[in-house]
N, C-alpha and C. Protein backbone atom coordinates (compact mmCIF):
# COMPACT_ATOMS: atom_id res chain seq x y z
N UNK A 1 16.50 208.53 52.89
CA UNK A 1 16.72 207.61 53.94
C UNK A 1 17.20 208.34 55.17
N UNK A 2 16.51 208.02 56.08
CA UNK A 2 16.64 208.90 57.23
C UNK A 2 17.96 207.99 57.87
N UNK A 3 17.73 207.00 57.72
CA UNK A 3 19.24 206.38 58.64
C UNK A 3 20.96 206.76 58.33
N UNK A 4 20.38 207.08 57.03
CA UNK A 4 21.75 207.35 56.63
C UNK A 4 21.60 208.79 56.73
N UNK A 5 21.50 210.01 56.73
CA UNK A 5 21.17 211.26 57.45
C UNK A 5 21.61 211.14 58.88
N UNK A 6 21.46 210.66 60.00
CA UNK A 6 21.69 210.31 61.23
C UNK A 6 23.68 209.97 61.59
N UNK A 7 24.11 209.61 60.64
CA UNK A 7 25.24 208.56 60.70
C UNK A 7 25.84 209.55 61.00
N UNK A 8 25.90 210.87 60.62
CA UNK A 8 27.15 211.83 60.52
C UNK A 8 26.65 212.13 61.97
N UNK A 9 25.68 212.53 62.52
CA UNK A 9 25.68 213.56 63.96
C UNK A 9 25.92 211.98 65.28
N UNK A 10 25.32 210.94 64.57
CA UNK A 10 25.78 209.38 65.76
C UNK A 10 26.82 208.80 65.98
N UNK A 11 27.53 209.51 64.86
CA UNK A 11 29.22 209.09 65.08
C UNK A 11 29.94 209.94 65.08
N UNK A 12 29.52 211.31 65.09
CA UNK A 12 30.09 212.11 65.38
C UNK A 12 30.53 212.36 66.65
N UNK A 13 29.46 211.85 67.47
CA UNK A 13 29.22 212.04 68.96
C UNK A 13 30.29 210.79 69.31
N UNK A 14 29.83 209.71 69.22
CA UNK A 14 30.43 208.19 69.20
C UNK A 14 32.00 208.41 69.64
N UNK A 15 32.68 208.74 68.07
CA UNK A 15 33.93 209.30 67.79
C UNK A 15 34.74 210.21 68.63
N UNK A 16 33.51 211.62 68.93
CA UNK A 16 34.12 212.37 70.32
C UNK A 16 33.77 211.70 71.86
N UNK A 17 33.05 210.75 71.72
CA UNK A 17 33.09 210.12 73.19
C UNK A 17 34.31 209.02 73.37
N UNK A 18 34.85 208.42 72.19
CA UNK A 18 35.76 207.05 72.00
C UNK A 18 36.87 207.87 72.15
N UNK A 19 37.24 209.27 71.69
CA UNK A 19 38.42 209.71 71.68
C UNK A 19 38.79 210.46 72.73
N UNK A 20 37.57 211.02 73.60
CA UNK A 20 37.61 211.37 75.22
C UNK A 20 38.18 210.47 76.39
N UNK A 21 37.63 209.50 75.65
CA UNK A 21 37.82 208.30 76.83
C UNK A 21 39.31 207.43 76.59
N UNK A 22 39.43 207.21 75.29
CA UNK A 22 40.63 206.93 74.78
C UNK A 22 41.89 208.26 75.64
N UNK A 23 41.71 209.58 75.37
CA UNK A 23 42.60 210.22 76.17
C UNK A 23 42.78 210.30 77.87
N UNK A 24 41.42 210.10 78.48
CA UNK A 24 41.50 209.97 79.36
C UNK A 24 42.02 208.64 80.00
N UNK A 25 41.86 207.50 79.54
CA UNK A 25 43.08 206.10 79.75
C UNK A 25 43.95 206.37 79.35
N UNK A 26 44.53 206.96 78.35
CA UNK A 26 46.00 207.59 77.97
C UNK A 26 46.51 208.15 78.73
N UNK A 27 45.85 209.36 79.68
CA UNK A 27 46.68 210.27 80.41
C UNK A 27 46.75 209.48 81.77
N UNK A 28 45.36 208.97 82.39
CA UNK A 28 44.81 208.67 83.51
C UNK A 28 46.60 207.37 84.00
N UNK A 29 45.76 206.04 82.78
CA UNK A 29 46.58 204.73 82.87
C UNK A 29 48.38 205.10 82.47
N UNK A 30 48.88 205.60 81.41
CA UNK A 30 49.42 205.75 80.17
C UNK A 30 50.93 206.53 81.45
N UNK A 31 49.70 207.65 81.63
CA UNK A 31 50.72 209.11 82.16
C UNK A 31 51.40 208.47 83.77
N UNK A 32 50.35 207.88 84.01
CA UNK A 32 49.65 207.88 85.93
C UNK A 32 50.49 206.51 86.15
N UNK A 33 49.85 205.25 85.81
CA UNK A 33 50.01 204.08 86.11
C UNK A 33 51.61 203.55 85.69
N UNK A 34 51.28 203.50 84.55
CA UNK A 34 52.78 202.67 83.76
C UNK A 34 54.41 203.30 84.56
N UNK A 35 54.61 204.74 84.73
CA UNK A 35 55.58 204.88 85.35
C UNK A 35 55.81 204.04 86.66
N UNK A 36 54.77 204.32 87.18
CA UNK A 36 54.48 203.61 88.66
C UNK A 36 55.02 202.18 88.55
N UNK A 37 54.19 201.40 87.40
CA UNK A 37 54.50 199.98 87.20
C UNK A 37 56.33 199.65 86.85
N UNK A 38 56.50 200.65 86.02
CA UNK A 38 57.68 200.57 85.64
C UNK A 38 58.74 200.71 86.28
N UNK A 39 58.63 201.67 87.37
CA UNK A 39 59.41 201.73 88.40
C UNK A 39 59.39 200.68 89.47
N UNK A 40 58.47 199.88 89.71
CA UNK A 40 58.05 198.83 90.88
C UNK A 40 58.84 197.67 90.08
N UNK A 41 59.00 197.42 88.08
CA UNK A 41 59.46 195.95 87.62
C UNK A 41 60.85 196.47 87.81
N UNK A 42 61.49 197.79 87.33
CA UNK A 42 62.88 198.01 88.19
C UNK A 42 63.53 197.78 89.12
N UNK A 43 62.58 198.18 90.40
CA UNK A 43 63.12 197.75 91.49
C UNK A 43 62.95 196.61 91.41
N UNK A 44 61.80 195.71 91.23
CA UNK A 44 61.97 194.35 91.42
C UNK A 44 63.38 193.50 90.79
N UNK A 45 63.48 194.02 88.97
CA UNK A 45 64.98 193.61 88.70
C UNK A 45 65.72 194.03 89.57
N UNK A 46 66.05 195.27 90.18
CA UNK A 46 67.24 195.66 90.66
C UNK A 46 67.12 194.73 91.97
N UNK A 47 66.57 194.19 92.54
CA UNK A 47 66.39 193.55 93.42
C UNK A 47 66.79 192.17 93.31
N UNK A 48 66.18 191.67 91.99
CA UNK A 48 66.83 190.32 91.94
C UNK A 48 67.83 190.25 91.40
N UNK A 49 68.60 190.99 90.31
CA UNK A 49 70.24 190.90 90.07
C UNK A 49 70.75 191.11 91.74
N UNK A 50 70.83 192.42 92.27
CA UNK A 50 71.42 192.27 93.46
C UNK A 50 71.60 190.70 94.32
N UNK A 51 70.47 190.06 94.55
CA UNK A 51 70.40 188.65 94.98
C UNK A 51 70.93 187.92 94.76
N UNK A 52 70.94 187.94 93.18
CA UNK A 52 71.92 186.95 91.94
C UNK A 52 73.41 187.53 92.66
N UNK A 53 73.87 188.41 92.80
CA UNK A 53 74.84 188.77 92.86
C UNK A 53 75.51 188.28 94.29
N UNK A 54 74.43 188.39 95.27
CA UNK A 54 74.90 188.47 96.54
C UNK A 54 74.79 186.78 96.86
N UNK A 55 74.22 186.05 96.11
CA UNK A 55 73.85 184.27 96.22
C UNK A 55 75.35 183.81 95.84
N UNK A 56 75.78 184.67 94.20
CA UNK A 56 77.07 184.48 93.74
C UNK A 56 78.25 184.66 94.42
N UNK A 57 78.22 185.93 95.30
CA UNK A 57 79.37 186.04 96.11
C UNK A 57 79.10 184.83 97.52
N UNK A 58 78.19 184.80 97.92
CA UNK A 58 77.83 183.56 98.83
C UNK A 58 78.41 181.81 98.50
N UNK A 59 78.25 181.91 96.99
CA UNK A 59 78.84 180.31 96.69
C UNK A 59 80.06 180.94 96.78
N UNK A 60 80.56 181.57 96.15
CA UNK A 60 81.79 181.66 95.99
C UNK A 60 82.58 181.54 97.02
N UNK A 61 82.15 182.22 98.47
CA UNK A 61 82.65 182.27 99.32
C UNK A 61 82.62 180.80 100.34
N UNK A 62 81.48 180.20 99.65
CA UNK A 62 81.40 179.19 100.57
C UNK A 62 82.04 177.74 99.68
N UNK A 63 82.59 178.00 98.36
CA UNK A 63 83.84 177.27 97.72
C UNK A 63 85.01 177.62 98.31
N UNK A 64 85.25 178.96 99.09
CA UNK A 64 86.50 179.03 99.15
C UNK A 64 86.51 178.31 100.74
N UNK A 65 85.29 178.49 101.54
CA UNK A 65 85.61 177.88 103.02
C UNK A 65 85.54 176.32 103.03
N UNK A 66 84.43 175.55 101.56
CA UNK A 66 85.15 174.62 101.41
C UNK A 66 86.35 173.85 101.24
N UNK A 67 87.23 174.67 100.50
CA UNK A 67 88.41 174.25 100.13
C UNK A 67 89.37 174.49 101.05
N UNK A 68 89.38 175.53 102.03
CA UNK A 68 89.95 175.74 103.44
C UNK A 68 89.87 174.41 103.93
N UNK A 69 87.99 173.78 104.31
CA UNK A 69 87.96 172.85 105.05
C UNK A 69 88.63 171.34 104.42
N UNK A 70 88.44 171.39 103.41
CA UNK A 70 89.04 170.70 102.73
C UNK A 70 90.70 170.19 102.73
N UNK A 71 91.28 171.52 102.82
CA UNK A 71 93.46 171.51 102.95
C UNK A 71 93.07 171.26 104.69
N UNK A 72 92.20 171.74 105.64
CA UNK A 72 92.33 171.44 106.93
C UNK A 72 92.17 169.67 107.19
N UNK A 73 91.45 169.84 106.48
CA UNK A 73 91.00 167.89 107.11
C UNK A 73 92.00 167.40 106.44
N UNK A 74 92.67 167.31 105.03
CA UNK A 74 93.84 166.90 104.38
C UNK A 74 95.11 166.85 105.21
N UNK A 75 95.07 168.41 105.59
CA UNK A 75 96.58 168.25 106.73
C UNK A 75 96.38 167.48 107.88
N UNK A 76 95.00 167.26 108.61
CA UNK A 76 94.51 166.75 109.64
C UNK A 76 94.83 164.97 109.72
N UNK A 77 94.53 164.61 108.46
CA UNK A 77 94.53 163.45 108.14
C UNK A 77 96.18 163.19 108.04
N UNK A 78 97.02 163.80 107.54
CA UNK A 78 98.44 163.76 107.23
C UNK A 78 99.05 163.44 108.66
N UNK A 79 98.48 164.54 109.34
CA UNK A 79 98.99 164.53 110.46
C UNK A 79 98.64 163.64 111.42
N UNK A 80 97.10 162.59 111.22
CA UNK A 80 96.85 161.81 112.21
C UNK A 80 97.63 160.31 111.74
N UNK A 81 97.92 160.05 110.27
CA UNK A 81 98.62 159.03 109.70
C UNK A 81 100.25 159.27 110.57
N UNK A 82 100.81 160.73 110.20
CA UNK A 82 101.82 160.54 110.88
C UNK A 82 102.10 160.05 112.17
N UNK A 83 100.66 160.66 113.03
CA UNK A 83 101.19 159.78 114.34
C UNK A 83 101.14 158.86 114.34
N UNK A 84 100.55 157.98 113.80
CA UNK A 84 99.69 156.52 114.05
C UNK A 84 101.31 155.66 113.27
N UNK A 85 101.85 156.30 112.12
CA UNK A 85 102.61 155.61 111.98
C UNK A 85 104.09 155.71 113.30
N UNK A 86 104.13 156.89 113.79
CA UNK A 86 105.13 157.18 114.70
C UNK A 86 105.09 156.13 116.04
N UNK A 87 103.57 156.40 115.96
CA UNK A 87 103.18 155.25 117.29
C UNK A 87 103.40 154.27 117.01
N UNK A 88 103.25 152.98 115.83
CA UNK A 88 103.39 151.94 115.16
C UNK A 88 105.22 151.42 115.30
N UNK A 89 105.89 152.54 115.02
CA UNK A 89 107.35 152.05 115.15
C UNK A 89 107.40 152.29 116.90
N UNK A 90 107.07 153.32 117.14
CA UNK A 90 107.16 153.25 118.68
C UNK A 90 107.03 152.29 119.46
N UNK A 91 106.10 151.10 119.21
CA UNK A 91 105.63 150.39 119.93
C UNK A 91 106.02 149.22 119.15
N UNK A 92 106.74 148.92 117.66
CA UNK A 92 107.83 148.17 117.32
C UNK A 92 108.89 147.89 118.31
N UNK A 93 109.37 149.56 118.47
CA UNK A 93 110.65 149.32 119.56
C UNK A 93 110.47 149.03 120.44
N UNK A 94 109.59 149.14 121.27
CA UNK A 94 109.02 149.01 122.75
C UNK A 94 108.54 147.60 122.55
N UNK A 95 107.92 146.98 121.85
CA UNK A 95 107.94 145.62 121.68
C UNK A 95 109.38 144.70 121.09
N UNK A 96 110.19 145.31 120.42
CA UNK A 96 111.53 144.56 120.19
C UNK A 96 112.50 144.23 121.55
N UNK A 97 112.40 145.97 122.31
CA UNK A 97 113.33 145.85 123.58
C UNK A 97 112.69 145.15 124.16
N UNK A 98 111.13 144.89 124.73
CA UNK A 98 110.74 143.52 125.61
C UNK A 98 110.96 142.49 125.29
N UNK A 99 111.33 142.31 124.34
CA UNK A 99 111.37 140.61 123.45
C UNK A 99 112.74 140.35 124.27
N UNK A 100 113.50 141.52 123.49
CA UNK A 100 115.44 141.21 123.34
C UNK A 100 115.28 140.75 125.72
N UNK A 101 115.09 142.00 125.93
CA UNK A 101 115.09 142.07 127.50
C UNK A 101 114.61 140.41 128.30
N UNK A 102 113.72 139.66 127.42
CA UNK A 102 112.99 138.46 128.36
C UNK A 102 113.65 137.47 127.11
N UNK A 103 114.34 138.00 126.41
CA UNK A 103 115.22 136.76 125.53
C UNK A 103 116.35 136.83 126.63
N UNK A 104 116.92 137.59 126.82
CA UNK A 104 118.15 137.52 127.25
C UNK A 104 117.98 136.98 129.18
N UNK A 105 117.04 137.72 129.47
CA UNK A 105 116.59 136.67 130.98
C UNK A 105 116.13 135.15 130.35
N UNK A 106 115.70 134.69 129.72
CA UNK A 106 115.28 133.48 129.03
C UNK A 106 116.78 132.85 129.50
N UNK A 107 117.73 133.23 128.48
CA UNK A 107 119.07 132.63 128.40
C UNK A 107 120.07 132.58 129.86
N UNK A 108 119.76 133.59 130.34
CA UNK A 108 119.76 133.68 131.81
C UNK A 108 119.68 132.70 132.52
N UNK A 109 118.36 132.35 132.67
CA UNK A 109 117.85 131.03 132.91
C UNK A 109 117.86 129.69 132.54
N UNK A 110 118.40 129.63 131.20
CA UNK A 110 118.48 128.63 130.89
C UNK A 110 119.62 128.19 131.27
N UNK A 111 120.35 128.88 131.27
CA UNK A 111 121.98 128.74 131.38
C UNK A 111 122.48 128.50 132.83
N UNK A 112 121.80 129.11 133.79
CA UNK A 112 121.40 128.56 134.96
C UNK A 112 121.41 127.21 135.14
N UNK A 113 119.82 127.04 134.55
CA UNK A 113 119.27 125.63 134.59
C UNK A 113 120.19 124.47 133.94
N UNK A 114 120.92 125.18 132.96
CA UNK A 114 122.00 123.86 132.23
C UNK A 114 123.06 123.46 133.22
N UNK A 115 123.61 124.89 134.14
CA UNK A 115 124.74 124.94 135.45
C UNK A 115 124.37 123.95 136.00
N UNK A 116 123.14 124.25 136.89
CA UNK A 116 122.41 123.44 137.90
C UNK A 116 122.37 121.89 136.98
N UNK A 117 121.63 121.35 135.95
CA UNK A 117 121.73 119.89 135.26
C UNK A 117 123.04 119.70 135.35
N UNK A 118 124.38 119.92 134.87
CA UNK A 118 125.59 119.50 135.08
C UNK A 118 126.13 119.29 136.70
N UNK A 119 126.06 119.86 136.95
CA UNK A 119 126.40 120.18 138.35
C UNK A 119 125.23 118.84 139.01
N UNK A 120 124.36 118.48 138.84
CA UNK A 120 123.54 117.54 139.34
C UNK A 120 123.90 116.63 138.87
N UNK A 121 124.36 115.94 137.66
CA UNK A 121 124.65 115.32 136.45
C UNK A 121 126.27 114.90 137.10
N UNK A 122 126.79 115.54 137.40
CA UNK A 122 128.41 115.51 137.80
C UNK A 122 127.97 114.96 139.40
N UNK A 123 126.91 115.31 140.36
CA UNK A 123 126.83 114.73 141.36
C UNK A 123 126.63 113.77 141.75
N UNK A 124 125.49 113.09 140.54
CA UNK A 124 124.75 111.88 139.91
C UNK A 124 125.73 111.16 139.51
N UNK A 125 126.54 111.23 138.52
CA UNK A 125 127.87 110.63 138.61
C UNK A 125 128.32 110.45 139.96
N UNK A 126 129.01 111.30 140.45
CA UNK A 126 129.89 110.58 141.51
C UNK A 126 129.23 109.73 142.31
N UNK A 127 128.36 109.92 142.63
CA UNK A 127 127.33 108.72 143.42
C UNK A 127 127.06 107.88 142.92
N UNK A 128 126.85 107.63 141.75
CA UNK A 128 126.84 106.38 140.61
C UNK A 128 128.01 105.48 140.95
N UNK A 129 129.25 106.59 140.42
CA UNK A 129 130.14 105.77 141.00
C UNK A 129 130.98 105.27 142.32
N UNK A 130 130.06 105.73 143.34
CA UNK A 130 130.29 105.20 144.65
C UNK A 130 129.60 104.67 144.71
N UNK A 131 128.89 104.58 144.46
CA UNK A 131 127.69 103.17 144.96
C UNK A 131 128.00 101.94 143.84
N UNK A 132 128.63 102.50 142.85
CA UNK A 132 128.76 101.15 141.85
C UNK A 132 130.25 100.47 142.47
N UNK A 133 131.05 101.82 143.12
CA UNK A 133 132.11 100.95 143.41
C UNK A 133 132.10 99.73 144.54
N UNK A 134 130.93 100.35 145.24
CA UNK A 134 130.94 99.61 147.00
C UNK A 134 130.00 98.94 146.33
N UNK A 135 129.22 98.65 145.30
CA UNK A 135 128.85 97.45 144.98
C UNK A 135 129.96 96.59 144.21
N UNK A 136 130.77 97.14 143.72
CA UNK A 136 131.71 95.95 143.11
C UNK A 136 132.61 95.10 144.16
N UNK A 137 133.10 96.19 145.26
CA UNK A 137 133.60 95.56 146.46
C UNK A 137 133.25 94.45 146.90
N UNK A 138 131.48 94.86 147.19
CA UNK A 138 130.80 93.57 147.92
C UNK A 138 130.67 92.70 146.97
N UNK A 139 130.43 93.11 145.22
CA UNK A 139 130.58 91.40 144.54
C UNK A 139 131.69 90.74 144.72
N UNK A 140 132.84 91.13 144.57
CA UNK A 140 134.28 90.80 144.76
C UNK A 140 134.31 89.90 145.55
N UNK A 141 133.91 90.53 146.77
CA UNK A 141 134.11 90.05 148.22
C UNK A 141 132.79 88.81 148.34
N UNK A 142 132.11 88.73 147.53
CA UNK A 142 130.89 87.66 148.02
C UNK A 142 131.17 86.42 146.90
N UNK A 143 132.09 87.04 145.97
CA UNK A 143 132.47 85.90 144.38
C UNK A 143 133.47 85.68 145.13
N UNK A 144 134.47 85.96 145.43
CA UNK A 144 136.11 85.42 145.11
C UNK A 144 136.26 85.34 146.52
N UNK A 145 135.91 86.36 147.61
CA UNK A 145 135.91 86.07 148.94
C UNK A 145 137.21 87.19 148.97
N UNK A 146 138.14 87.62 148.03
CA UNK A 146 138.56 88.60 148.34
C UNK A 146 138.16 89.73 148.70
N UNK A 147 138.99 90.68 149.57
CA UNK A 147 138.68 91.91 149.78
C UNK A 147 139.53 93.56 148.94
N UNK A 148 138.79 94.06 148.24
CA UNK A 148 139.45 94.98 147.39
C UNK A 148 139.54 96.63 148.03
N UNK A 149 140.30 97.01 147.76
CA UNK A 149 140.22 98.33 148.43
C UNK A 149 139.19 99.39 147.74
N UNK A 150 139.03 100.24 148.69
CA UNK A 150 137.97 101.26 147.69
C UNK A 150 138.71 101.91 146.73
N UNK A 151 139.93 102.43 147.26
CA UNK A 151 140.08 103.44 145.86
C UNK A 151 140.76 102.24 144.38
N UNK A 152 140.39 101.14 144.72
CA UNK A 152 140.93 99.90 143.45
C UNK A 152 139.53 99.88 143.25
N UNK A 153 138.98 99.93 143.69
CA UNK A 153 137.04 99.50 143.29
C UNK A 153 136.57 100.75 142.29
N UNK A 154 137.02 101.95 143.01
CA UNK A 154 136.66 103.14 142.24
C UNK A 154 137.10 103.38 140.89
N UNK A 155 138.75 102.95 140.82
CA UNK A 155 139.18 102.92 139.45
C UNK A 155 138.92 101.80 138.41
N UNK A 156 138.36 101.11 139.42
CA UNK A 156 137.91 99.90 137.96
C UNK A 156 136.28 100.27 137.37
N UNK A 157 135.33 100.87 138.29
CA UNK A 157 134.38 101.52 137.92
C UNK A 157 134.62 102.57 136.65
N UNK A 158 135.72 103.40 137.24
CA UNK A 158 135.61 104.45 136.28
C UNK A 158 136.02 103.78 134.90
N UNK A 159 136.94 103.08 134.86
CA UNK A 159 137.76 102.72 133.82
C UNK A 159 136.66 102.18 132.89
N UNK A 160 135.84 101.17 133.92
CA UNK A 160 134.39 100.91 132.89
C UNK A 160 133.77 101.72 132.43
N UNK A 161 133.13 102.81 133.16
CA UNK A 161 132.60 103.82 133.00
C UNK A 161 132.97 104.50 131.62
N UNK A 162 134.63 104.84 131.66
CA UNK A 162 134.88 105.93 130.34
C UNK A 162 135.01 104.84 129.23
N UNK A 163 135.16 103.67 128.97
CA UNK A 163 135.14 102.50 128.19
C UNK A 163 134.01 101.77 127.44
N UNK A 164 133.03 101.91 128.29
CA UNK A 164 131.45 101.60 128.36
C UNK A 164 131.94 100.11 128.59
């Protein structure tokens, strides 16, 4: 059989061409390439831990300027309550002293006005009772035909007067 005669010199060749080529992707890809690659997925890790690292110090840092902003607006707020309450009594007092200040002119006035009613009241009287007396005169004098004196007219007025 001639085919089988052939096998040893067709794969012989085969074998030294598969194992040529096999070394030459070994050295070519193997020797050549892969360092190359290997060094490029390095840097790429070293590149992205660094990132990781530098993102990490970034939150971190921007927790801590939160929490700055955070005690700032806290004290901010403390401090705007305090005024608001400072202002609140402030303007308690400033509204109590206007009250007390236009209470006490109030009474002022009133007390005035009660002077002035008495004092009118006491004038009103006496004219009451002059005119009631010189009217009792003239009844006197128009009933009985007597004539009475004024200051007898005046005291019989009054006497009515405080008697009812």
């Amino acid at each position: 059989m001639p085919q089988i005669a052939q096998i040893a010199e067709t794969y012989a060749s085969q074998i030294f061409w598969l194992l040529l080529t096999f070394g030459f992707v070994f050295f070519v890809i193997g020797l050549g390439m892969v360092p190359k690659i290997e060094a490029t997925v390095g840097a790429r890790d070293a590149k992205i831990a660094g990132d990781l690292e530098t993102a990490k110090a970034a939150f971190a840092r921007a927790d801590e300027i939160e929490a700055d902003y955070r005690k700032h607006d806290a004290d901010a707020r403390a401090a705007a309550q305090a005024r608001i309450a400072e202002a609140k009594a402030q303007a308690a007092r400033d509204t109590e002293a206007k009250v007390k200040a236009t209470d006490a002119l109030v009474a002022e006035k009133i007390a005035a006005a009660e002077a002035e009613i008495r004092a009118a009241s006491t004038s009103a009287m006496a004219e009451i009772e002059h005119v009631a007396a010189d009217a009792a005169r003239d009844m006197v004098a128009k009933i009985s035909g007597l004539s009475a004196s004024p200051e007898a007219a005046r005291q019989a007025v009054k006497a009515a007067l405080v008697h009812g």
